[in-house]
Protein backbone atom coordinates (compact mmCIF):
# COMPACT_ATOMS: atom_id res chain seq x y z
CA UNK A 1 -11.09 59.57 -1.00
CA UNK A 2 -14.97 59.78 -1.57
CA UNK A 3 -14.87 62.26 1.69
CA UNK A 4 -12.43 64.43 0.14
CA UNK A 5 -14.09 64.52 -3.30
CA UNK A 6 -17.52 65.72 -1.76
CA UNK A 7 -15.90 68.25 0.42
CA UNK A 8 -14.28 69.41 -3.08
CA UNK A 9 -17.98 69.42 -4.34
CA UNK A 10 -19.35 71.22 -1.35
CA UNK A 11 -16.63 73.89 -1.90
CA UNK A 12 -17.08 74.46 -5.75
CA UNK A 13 -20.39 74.96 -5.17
CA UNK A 14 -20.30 77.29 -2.16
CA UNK A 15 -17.82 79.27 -4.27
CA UNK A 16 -20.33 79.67 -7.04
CA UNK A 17 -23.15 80.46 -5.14
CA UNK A 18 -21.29 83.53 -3.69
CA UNK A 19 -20.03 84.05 -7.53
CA UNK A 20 -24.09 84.09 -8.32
CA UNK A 21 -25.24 86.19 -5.30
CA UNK A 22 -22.53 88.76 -6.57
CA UNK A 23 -24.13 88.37 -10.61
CA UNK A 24 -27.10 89.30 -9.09
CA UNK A 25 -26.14 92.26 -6.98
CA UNK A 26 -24.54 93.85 -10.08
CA UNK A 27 -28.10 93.37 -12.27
CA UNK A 28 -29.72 94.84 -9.36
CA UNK A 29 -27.33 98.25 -9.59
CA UNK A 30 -28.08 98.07 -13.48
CA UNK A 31 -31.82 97.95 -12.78
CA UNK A 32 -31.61 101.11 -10.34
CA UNK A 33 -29.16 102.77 -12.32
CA UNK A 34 -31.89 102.51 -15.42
CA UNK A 35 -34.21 103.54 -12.78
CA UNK A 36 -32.61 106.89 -12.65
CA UNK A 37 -31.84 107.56 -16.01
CA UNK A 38 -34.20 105.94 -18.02
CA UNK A 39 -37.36 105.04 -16.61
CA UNK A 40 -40.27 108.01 -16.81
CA UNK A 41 -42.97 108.11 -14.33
CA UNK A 42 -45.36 108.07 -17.91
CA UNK A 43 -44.21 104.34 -18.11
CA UNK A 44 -45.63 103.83 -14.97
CA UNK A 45 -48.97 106.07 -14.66
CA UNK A 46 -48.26 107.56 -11.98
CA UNK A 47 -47.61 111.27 -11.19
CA UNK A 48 -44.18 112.02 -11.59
CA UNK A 49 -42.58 114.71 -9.51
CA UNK A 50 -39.34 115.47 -10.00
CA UNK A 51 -38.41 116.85 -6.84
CA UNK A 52 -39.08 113.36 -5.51
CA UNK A 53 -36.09 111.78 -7.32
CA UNK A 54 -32.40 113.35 -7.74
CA UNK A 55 -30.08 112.22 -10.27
CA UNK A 56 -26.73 112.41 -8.06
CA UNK A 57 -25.70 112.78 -4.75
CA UNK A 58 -28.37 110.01 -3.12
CA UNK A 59 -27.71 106.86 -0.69
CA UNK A 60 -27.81 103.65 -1.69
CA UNK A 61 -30.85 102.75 0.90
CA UNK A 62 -32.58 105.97 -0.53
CA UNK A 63 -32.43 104.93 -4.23
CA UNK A 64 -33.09 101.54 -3.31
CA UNK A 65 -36.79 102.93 -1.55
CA UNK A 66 -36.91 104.83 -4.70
CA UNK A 67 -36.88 102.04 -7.19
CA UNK A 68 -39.16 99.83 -4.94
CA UNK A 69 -41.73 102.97 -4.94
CA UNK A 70 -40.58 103.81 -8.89
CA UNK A 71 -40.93 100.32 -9.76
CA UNK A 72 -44.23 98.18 -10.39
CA UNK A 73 -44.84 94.80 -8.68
CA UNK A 74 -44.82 93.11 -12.03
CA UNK A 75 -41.52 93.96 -12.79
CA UNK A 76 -40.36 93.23 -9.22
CA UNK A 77 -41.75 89.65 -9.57
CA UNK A 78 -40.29 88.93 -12.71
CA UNK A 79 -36.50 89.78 -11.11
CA UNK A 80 -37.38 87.45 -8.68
CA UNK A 81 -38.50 84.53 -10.73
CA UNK A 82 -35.72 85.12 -12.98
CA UNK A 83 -33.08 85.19 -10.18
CA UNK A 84 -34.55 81.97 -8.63
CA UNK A 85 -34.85 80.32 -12.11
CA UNK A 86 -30.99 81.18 -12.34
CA UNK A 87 -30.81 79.77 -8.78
CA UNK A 88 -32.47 76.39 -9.27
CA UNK A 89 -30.45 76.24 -12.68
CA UNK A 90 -27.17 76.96 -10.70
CA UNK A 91 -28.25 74.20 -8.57
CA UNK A 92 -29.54 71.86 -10.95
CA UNK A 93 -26.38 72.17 -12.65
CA UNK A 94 -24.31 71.92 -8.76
CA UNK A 95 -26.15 68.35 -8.49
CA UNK A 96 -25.85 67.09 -12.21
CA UNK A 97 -21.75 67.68 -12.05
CA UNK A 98 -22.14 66.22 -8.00
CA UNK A 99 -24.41 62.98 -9.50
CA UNK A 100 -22.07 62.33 -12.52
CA UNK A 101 -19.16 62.84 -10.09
CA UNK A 102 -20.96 60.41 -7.45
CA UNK A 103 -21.72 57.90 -10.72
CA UNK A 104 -17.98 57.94 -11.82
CA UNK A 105 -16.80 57.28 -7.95
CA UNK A 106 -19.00 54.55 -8.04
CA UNK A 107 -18.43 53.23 -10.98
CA UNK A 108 -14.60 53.50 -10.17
CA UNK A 109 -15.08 51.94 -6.93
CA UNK A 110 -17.22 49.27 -8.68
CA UNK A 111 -13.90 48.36 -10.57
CA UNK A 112 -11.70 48.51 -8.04
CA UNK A 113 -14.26 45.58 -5.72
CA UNK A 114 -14.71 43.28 -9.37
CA UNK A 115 -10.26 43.73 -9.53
CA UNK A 116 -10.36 42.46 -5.60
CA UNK A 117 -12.62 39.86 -6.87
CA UNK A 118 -10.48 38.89 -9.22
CA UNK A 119 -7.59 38.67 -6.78
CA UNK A 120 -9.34 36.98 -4.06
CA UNK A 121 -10.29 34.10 -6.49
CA UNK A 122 -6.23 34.07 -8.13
CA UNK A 123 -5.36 33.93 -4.26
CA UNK A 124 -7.91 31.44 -3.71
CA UNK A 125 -7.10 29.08 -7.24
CA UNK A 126 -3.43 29.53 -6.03
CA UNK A 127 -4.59 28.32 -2.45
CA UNK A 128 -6.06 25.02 -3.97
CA UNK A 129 -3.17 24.46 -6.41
CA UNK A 130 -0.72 24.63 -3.67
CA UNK A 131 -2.55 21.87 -1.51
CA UNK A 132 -3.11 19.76 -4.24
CA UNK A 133 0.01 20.25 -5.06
CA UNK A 134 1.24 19.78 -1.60
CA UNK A 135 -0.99 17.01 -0.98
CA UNK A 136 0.06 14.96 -4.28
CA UNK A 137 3.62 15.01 -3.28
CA UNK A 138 3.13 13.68 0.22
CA UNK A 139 0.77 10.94 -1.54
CA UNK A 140 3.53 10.09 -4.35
CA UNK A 141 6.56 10.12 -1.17
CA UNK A 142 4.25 7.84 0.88
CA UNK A 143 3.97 5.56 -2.76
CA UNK A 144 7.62 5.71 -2.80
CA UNK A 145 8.19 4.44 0.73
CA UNK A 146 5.25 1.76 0.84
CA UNK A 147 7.04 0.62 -2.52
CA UNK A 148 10.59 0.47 -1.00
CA UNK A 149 9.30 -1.61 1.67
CA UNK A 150 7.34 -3.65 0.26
CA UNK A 151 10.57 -4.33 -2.24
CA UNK A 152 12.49 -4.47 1.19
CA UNK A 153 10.03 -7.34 2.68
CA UNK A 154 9.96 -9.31 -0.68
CA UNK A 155 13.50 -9.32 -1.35
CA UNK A 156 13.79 -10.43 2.64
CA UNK A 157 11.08 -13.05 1.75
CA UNK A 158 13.32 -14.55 -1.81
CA UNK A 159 16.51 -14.16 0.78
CA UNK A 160 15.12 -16.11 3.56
CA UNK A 161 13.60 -18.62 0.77
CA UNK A 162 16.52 -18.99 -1.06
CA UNK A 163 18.76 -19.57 2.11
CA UNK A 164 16.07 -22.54 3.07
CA UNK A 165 16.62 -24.00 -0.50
CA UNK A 166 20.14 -23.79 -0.23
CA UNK A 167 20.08 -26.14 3.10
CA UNK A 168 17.54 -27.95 1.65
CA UNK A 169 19.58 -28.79 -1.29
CA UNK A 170 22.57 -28.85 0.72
CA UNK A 171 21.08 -31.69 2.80
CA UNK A 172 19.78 -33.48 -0.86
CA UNK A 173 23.53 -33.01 -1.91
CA UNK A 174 24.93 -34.92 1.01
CA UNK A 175 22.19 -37.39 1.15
CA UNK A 176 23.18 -38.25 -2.46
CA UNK A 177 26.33 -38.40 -2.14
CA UNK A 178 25.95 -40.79 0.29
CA UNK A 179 23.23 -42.96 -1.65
CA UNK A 180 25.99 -43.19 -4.80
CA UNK A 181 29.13 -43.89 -2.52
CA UNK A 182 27.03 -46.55 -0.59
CA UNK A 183 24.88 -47.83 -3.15
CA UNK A 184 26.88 -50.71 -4.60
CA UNK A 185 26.01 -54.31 -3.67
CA UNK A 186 29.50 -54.84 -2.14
CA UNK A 187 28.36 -51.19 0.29
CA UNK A 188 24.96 -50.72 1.08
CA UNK A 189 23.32 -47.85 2.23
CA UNK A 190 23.62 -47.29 6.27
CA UNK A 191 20.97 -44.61 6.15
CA UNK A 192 18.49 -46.44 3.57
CA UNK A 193 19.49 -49.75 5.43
CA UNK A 194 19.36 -49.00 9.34
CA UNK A 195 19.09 -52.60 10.03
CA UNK A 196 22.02 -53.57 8.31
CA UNK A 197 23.91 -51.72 10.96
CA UNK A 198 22.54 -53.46 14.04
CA UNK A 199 22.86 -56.79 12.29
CA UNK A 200 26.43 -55.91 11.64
CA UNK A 201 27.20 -54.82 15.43
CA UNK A 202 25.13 -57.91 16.50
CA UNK A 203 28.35 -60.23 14.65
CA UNK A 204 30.67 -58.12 16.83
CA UNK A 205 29.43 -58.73 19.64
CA UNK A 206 29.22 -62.34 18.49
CA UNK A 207 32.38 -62.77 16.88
CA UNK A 208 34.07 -60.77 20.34
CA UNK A 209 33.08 -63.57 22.51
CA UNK A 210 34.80 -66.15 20.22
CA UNK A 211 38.38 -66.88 21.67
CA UNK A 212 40.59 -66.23 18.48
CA UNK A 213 43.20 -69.08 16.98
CA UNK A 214 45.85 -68.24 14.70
CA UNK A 215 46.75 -71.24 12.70
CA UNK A 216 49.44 -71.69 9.88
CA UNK A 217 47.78 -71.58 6.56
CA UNK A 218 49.57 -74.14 3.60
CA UNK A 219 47.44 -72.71 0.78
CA UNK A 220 48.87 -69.57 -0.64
CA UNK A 221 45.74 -68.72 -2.37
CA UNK A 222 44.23 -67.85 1.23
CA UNK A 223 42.61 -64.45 1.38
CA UNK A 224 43.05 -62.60 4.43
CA UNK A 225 40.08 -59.73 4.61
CA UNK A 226 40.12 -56.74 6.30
CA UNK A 227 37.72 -55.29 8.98
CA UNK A 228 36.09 -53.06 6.32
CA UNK A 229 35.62 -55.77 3.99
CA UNK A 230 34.21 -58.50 6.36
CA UNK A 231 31.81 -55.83 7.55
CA UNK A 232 30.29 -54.94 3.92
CA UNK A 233 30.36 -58.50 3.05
CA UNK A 234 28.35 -59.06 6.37
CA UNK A 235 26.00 -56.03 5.20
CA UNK A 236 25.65 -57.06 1.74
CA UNK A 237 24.46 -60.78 2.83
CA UNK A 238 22.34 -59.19 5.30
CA UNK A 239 20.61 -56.90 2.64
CA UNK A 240 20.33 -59.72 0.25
CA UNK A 241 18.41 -62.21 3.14
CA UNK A 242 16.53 -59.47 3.76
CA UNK A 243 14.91 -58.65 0.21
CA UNK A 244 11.52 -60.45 -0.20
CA UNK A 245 12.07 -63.99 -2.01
CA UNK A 246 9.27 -62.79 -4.76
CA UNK A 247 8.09 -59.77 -5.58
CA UNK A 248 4.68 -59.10 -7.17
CA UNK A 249 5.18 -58.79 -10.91
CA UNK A 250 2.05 -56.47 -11.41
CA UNK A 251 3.24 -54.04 -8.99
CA UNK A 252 7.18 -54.61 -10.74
CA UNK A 253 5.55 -53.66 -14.50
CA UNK A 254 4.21 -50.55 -12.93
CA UNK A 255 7.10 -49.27 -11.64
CA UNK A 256 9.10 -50.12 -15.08
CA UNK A 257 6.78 -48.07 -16.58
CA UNK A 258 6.73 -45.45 -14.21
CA UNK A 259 10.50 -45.16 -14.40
CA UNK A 260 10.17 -44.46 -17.93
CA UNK A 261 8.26 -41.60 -18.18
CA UNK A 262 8.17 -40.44 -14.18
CA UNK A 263 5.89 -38.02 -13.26
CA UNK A 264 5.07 -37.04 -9.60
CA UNK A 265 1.14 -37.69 -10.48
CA UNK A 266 -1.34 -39.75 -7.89
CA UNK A 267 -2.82 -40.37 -11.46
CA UNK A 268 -0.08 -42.76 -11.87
CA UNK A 269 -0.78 -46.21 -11.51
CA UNK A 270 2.55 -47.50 -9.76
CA UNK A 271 1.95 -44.08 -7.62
CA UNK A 272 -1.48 -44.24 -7.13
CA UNK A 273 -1.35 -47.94 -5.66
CA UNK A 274 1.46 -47.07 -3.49
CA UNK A 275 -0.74 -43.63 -2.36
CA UNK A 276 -3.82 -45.61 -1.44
CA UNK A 277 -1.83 -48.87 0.05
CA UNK A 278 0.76 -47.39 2.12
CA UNK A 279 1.09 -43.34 2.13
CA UNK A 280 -2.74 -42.58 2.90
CA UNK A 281 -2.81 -45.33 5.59
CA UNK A 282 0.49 -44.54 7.45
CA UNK A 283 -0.75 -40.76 7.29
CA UNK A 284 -4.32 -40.69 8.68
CA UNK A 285 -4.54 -39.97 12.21
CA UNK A 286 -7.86 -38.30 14.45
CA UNK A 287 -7.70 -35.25 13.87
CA UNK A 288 -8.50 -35.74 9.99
CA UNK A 289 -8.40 -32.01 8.48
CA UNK A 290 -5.10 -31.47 10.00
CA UNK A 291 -3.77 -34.93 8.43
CA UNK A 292 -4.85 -33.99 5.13
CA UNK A 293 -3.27 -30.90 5.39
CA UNK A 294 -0.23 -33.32 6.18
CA UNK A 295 -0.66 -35.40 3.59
CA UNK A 296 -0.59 -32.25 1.42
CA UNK A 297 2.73 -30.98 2.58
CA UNK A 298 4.71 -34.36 2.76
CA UNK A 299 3.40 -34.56 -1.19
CA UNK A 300 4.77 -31.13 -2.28
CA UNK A 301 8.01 -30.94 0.22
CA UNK A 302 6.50 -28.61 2.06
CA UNK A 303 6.47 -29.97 5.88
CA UNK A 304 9.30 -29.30 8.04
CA UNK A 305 9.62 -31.47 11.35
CA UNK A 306 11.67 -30.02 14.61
CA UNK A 307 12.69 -31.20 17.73
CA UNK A 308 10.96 -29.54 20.98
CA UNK A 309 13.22 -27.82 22.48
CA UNK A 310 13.46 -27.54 26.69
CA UNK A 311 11.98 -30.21 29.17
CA UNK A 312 9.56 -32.61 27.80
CA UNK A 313 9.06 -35.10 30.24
CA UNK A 314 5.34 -34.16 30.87
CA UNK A 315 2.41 -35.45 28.60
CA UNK A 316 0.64 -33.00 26.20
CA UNK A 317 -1.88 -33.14 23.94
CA UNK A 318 -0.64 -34.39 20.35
CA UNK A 319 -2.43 -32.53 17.41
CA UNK A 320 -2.83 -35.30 15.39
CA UNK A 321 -3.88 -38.43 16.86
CA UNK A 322 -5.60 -36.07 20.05
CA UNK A 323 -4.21 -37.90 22.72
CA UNK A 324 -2.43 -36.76 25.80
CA UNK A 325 1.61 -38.01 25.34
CA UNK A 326 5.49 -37.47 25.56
CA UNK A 327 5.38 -34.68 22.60
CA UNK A 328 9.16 -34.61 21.59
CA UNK A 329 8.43 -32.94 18.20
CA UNK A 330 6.58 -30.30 16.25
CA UNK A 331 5.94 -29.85 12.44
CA UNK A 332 5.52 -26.93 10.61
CA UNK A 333 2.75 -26.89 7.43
CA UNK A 334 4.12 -24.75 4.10
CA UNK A 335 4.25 -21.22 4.81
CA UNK A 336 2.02 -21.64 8.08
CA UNK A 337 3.74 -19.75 11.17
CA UNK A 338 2.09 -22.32 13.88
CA UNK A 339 3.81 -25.32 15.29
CA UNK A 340 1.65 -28.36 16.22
CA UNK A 341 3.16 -30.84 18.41
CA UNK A 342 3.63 -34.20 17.78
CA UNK A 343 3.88 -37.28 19.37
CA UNK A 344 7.39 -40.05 18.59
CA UNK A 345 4.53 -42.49 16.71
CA UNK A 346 3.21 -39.46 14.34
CA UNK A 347 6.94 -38.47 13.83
CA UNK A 348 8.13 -41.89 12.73
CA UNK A 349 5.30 -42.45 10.48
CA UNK A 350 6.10 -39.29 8.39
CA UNK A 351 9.48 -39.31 8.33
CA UNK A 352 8.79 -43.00 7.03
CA UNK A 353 6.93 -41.26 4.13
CA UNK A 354 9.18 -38.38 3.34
CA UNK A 355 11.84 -41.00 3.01
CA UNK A 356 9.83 -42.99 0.17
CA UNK A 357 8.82 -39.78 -1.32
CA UNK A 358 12.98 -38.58 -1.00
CA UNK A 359 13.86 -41.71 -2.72
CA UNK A 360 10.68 -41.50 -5.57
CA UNK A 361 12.07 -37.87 -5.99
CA UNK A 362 16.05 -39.03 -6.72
CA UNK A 363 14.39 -41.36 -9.22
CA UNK A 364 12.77 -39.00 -10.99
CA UNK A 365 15.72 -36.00 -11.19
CA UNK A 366 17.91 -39.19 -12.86
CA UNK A 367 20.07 -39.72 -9.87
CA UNK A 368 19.58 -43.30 -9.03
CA UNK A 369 21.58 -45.20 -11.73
CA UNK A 370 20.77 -48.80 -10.87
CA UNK A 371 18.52 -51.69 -12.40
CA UNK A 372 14.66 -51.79 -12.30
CA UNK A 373 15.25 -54.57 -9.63
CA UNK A 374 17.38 -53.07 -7.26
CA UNK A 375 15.83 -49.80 -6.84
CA UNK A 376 12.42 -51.57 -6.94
CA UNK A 377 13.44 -53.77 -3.99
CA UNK A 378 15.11 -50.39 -2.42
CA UNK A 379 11.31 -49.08 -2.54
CA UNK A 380 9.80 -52.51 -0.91
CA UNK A 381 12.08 -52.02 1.85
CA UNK A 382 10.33 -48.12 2.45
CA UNK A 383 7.31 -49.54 2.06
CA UNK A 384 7.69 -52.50 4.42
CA UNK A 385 8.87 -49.46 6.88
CA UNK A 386 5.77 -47.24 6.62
CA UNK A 387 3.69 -50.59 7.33
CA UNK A 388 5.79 -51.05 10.19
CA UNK A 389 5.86 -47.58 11.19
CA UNK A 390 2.08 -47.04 11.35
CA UNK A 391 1.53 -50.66 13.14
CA UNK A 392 3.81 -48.91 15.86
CA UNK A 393 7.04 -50.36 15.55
CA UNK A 394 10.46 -48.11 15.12
């Protein structure tokens, strides 16, 4: 475009340069022409002779040698300066219109860069607003998805909890059910009352190896007992000879007022003696961080015990009491994903606990229903097996 406009430029003024050269051949033919019909060789002084110049009939080289010899230098040099003032204001005029046409190009083109400027920095903004834009939604997608899983995992986590409670409560269900069906005097407890069991198969075995006599009974107010009845009468006289002849009235008034108002405190005083007699004693082993970690657990219902599963006839080291034995079990601490291994000593001394602390918790939910002195010789009894349990009997 710029090429095409200064050829355009180049022509115009060609065109009036021949224009001017052509103005100035016609004011030179006026000038001779006044040369031979006006101009006197008295204007002059100089001789005129008239046979010198003709008025017709002459060439234009021969009246052009005429008016150079007819006319003065003066007068020649003015033409000239006039003609190349005319010139230089033909020009002048030539390179004004060229500069203002050069000025508006330039100024045009100046526009048309600052409207690309313009749209390089709406391309640009739009650039940035699309990867922000771009980049937000992959951010807020990625949200979304960490969100869902992390829903996913703690909804897994309440599932898996919930499940555990369910057997766990299951198990509590079951265990009451037996405690209130087997509870009674006249039916003991086989679970709370393992001994009463081998006591009763001991008078089997007894009563097997005596030869048996049926005689004719007079009285009709004989009673003739069943096997079931014999064998919870056997239990019950069992349980009763093997209740402590006196209990310790100190520790008895504690645990009356304790069952009034129960409260699964160490702060307790029928709880706190029991803690510091029996529970902290049975549960310290060697390794002494890991048993207070323990005794932690077995307090809040938090420990789970497992058997080992696979061959475990060779020794291994037992995590709490650091000794090389027969490890049949392993225990699991809260939330903890290791297993330590355990020896049958440190199993039977914490299951001993989490049975007085199963008991101490039916107690408290309202679910044992029978006198102070029955359920306080039911918690001797658990007592009397931690002691025995941490001296090293089963």
């Amino acid at each position: 475009y710029k090429i095409n406009k200064i050829v355009f430029f180049l022509v115009e003024y060609f065109k009036m340069s021949a224009k001017t050269v052509k103005y100035y051949r016609e004011i030179h033919h006026v000038f001779i022409m006044k040369a031979k019909f006006v101009l006197r060789p008295d204007d002059f002084n100089v001789d005129y002779d008239p046979t010198e110049v003709k008025r017709r009939h002459h060439s234009r080289g021969e009246l052009r040698h005429a008016m150079s010899e007819i006319l003065p230098n003066d007068f020649q040099f003015a033409a000239q300066r006039k003609r190349s003032q005319t010139m230089e204001i033909a020009k002048e005029h030539a390179y004004s219109r060229l500069q203002s046409e050069l000025n508006k190009a330039q100024e045009e083109l100046k526009l048309k860069d600052e409207e690309c400027d313009k749209l390089l920095k709406v391309r640009d903004q739009m650039g940035e607003e699309l990867e922000d834009l771009t980049a937000s939604l992959f951010e807020e997608a990625n949200n979304m998805v960490q969100d869902a899983n992390i829903k996913r995992m703690h909804s897994e986590k309440i599932l898996k909890e919930a499940n555990e409670q369910i057997d766990v409560l299951q198990a509590e269900l079951k265990a009451l059910k037996q405690l209130v069906l087997t509870s009674t005097p006249s039916s003991p407890n086989k679970h709370l009352h393992p001994q009463i069991d081998s006591k009763v198969e001991m008078r089997k075995k007894e009563e097997s190896k005596k030869p048996f006599w049926k005689t004719h009974r007079r009285s009709t107010s004989h009673h003739e007992f069943t096997k079931e009845a014999r064998e919870g009468a056997i239990a019950e006289q069992d349980a009763k000879t093997d209740r402590c002849k006196e209990i310790d009235q100190v520790c008895f008034d504690e645990f009356c007022a304790w069952r009034r108002s129960p409260l699964m405190e160490r702060k307790d005083g029928y709880l706190s003696r029991v803690y510091m007699e029996d529970i902290l004693p049975c549960l310290n082993f060697a390794n002494t961080k890991l048993s207070q970690r323990v005794q932690e657990c077995v307090g809040n219902n938090s420990l789970a015990i497992e058997p080992i599963p696979g061959d475990n006839s060779y020794p291994r080291k037992c995590r709490l009491t650091e000794n090389n034995k027969l490890c049949n079990y392993k225990i699991r601490l809260g939330d903890e994903p290791e297993w330590y291994s355990i020896s049958q000593l440190c199993r039977n001394r914490i299951a001993a606990v989490c049975d007085y602390y199963t008991y101490i918790r039916y107690i408290q939910q309202g679910l044992v229903k029978n006198e102070d002195k029955e359920v306080f010789y039911e918690l001797v009894r658990l007592r009397k097996k931690m002691a025995l349990t941490r001296l090293g009997y089963s």
